[in-house]
PDB file of N, CA and C in Angstrom:
ATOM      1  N   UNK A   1      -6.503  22.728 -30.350  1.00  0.00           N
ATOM      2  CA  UNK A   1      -5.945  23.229 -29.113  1.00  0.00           C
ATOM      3  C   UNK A   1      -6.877  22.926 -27.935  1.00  0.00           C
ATOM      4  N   UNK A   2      -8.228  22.831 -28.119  1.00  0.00           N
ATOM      5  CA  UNK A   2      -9.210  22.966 -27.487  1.00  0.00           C
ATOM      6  C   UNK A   2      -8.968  21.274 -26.366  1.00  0.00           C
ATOM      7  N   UNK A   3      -8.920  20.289 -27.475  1.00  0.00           N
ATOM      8  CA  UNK A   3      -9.135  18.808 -27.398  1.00  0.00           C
ATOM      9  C   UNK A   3      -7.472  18.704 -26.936  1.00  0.00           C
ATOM     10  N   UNK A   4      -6.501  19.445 -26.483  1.00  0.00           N
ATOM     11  CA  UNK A   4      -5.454  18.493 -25.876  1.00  0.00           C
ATOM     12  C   UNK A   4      -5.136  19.839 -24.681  1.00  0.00           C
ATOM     13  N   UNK A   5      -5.779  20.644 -24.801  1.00  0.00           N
ATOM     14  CA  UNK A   5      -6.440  21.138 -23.298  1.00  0.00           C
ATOM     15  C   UNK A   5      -7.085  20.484 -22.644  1.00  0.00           C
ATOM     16  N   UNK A   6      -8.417  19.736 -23.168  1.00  0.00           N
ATOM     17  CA  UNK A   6      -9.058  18.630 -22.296  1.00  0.00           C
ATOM     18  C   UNK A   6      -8.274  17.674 -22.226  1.00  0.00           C
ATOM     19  N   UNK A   7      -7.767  17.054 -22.901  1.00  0.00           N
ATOM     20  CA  UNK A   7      -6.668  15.680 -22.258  1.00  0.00           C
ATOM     21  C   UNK A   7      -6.061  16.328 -21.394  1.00  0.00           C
ATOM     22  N   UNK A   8      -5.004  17.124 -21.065  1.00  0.00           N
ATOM     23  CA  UNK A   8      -4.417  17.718 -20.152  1.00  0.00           C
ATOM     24  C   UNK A   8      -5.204  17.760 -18.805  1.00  0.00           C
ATOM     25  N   UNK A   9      -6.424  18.463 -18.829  1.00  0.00           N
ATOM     26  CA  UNK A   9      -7.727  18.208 -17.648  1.00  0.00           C
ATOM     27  C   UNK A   9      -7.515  16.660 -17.416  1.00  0.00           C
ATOM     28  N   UNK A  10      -8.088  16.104 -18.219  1.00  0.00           N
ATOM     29  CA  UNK A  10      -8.421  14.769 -17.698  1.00  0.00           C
ATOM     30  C   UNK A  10      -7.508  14.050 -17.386  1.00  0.00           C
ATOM     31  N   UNK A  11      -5.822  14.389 -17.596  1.00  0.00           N
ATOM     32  CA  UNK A  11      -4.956  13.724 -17.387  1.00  0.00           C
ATOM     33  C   UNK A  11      -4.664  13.790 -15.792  1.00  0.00           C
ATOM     34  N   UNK A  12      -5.122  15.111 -15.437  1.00  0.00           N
ATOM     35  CA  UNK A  12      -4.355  15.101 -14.285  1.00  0.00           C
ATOM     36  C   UNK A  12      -5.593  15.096 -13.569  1.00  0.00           C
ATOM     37  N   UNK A  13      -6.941  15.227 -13.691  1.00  0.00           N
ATOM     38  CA  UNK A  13      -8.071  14.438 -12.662  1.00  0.00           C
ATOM     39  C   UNK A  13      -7.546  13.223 -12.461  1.00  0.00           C
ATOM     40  N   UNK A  14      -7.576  12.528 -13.516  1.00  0.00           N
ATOM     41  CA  UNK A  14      -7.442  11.227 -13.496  1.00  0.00           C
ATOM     42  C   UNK A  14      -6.058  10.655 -12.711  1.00  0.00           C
ATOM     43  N   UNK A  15      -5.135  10.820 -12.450  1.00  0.00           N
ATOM     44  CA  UNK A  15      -3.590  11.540 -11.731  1.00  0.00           C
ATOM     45  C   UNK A  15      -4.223  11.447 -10.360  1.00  0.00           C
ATOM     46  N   UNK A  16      -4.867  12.487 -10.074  1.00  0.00           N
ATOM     47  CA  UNK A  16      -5.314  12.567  -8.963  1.00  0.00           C
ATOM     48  C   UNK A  16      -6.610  12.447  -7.839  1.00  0.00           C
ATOM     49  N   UNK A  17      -6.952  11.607  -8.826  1.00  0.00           N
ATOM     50  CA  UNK A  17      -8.282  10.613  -8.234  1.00  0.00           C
ATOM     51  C   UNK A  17      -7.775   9.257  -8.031  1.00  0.00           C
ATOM     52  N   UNK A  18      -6.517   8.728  -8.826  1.00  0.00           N
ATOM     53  CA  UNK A  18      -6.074   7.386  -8.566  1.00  0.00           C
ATOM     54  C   UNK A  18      -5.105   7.340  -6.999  1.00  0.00           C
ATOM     55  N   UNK A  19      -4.281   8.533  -7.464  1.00  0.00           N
ATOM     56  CA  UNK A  19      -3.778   8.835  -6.175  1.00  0.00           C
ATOM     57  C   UNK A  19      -4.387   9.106  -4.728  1.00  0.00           C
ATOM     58  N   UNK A  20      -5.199   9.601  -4.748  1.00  0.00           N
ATOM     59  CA  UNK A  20      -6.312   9.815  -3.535  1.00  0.00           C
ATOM     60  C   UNK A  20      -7.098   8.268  -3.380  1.00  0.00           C
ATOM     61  N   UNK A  21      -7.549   7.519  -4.649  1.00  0.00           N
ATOM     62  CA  UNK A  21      -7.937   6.200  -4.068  1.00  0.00           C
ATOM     63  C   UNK A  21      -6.582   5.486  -3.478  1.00  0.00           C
ATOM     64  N   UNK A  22      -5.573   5.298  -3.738  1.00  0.00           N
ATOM     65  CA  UNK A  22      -4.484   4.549  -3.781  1.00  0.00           C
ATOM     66  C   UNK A  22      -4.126   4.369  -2.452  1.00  0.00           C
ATOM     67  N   UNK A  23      -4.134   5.931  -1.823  1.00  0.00           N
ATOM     68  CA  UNK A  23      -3.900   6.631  -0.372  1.00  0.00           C
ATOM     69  C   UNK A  23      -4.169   5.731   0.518  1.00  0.00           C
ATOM     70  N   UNK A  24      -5.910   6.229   0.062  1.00  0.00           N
ATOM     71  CA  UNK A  24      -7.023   5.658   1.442  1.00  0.00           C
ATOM     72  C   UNK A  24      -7.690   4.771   1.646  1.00  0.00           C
ATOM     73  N   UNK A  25      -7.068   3.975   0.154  1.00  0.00           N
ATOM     74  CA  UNK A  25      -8.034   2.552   0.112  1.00  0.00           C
ATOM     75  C   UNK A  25      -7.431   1.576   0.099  1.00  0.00           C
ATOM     76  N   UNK A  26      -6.142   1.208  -0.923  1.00  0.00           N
ATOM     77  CA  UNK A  26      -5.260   0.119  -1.083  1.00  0.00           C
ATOM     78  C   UNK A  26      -4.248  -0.064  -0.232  1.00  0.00           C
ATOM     79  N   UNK A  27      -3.588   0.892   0.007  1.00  0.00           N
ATOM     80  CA  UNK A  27      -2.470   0.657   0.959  1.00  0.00           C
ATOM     81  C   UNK A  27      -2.394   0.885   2.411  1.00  0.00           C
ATOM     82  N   UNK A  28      -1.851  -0.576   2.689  1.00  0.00           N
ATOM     83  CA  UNK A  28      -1.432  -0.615   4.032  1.00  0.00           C
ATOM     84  C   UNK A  28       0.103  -0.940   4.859  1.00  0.00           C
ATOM     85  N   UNK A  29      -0.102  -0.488   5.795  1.00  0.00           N
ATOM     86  CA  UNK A  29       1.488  -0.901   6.487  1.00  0.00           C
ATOM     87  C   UNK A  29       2.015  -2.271   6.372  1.00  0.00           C
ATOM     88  N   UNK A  30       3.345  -2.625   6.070  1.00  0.00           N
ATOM     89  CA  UNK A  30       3.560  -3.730   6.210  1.00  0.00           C
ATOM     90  C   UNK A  30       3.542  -4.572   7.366  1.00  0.00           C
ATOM     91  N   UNK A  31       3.258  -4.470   8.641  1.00  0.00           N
ATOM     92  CA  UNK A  31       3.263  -4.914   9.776  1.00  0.00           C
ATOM     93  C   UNK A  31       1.498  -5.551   9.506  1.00  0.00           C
ATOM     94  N   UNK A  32       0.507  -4.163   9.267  1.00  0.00           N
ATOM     95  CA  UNK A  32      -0.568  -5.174   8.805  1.00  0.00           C
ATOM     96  C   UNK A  32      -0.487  -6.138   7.405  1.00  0.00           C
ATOM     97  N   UNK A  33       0.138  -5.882   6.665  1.00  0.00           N
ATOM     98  CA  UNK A  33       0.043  -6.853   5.414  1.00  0.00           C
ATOM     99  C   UNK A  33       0.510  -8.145   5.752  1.00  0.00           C
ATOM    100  N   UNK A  34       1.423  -8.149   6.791  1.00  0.00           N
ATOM    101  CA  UNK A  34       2.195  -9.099   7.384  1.00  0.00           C
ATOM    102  C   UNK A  34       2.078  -9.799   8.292  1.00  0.00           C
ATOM    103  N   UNK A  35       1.259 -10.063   8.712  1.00  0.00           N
ATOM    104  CA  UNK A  35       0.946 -10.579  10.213  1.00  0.00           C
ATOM    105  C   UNK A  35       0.475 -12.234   9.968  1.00  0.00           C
ATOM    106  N   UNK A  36       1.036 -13.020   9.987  1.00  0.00           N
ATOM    107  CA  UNK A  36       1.373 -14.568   9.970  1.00  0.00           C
ATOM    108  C   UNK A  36       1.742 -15.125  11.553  1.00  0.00           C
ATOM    109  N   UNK A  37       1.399 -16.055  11.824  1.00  0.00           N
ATOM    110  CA  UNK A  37       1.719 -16.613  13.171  1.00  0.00           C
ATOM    111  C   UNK A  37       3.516 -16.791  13.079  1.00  0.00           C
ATOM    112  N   UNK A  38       3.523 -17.718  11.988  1.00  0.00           N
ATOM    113  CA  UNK A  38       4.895 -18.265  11.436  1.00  0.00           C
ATOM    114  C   UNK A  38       6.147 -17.417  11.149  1.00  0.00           C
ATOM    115  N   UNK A  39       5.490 -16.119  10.468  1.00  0.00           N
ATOM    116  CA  UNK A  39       6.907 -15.091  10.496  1.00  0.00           C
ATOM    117  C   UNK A  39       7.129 -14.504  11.643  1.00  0.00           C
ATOM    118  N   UNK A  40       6.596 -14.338  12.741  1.00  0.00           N
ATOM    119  CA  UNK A  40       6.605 -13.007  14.260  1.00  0.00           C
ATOM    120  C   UNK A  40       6.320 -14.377  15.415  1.00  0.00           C
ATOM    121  N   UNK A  41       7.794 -14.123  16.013  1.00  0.00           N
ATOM    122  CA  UNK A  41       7.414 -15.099  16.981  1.00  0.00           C
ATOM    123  C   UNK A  41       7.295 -14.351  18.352  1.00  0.00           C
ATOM    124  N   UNK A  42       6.477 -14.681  18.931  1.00  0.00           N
ATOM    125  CA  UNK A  42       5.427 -14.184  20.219  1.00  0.00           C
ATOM    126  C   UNK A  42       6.628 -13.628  21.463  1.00  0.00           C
ATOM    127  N   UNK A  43       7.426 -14.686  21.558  1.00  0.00           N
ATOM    128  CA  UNK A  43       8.165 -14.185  22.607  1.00  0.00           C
ATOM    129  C   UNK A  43       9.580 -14.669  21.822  1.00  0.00           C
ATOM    130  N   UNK A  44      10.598 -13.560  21.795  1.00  0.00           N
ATOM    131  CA  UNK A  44      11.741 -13.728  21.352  1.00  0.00           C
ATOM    132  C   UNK A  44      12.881 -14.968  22.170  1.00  0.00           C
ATOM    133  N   UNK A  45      13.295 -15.561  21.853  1.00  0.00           N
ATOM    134  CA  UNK A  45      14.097 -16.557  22.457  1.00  0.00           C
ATOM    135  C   UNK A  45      13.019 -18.199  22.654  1.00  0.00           C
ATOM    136  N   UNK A  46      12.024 -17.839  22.612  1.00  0.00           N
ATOM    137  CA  UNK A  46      11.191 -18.879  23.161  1.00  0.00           C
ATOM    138  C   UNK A  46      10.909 -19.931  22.115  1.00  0.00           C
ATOM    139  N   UNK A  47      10.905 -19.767  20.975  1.00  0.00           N
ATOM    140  CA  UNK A  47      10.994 -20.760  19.207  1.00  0.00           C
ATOM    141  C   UNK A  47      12.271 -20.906  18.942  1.00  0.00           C
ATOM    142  N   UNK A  48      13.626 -20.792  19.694  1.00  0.00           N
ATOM    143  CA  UNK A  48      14.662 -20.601  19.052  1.00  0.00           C
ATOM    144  C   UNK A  48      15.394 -22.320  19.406  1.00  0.00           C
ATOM    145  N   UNK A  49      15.948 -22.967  18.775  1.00  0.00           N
ATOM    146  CA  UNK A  49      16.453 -24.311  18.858  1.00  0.00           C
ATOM    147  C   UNK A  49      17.150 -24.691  20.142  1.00  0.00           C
ATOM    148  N   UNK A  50      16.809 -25.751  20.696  1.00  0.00           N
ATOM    149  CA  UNK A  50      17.884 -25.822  21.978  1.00  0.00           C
ATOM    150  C   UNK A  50      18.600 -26.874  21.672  1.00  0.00           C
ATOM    151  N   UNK A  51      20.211 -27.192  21.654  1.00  0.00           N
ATOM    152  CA  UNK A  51      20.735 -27.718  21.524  1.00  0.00           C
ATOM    153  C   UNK A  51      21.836 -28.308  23.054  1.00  0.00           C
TER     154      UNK A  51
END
C-alpha cells in the first residue's frame, strides 16, 4: 500500500513539474513561431499580382 501511495506522489509531481515546464519554457504563440518574411506580407495589397 505504502509503494503505490508513492507512485501516486510521484505521479502527480511529475504531472506537475512537466506542466509548469511546458507553460514557461516550450510554448509559444503562433504569431512568434511563425514569423517568415514569405508567409506575412508587409503591406496588404502590395505582393498581390497585377494583371
Amino acid at each position: 500500500m505504502k509503494a503505490f501511495l508513492a507512485a501516486i506522489v510521484v505521479a502527480i509531481g511529475v504531472a506537475a513539474g512537466a506542466a509548469f515546464v511546458l507553460d514557461n519554457t516550450f510554448q509559444i504563440t503562433s504569431p512568434e513561431a511563425f514569423t517568415t518574411e514569405g508567409a506575412r506580407p508587409g503591406e496588404p495589397g502590395r505582393n498581390l499580382i497585377q494583371y
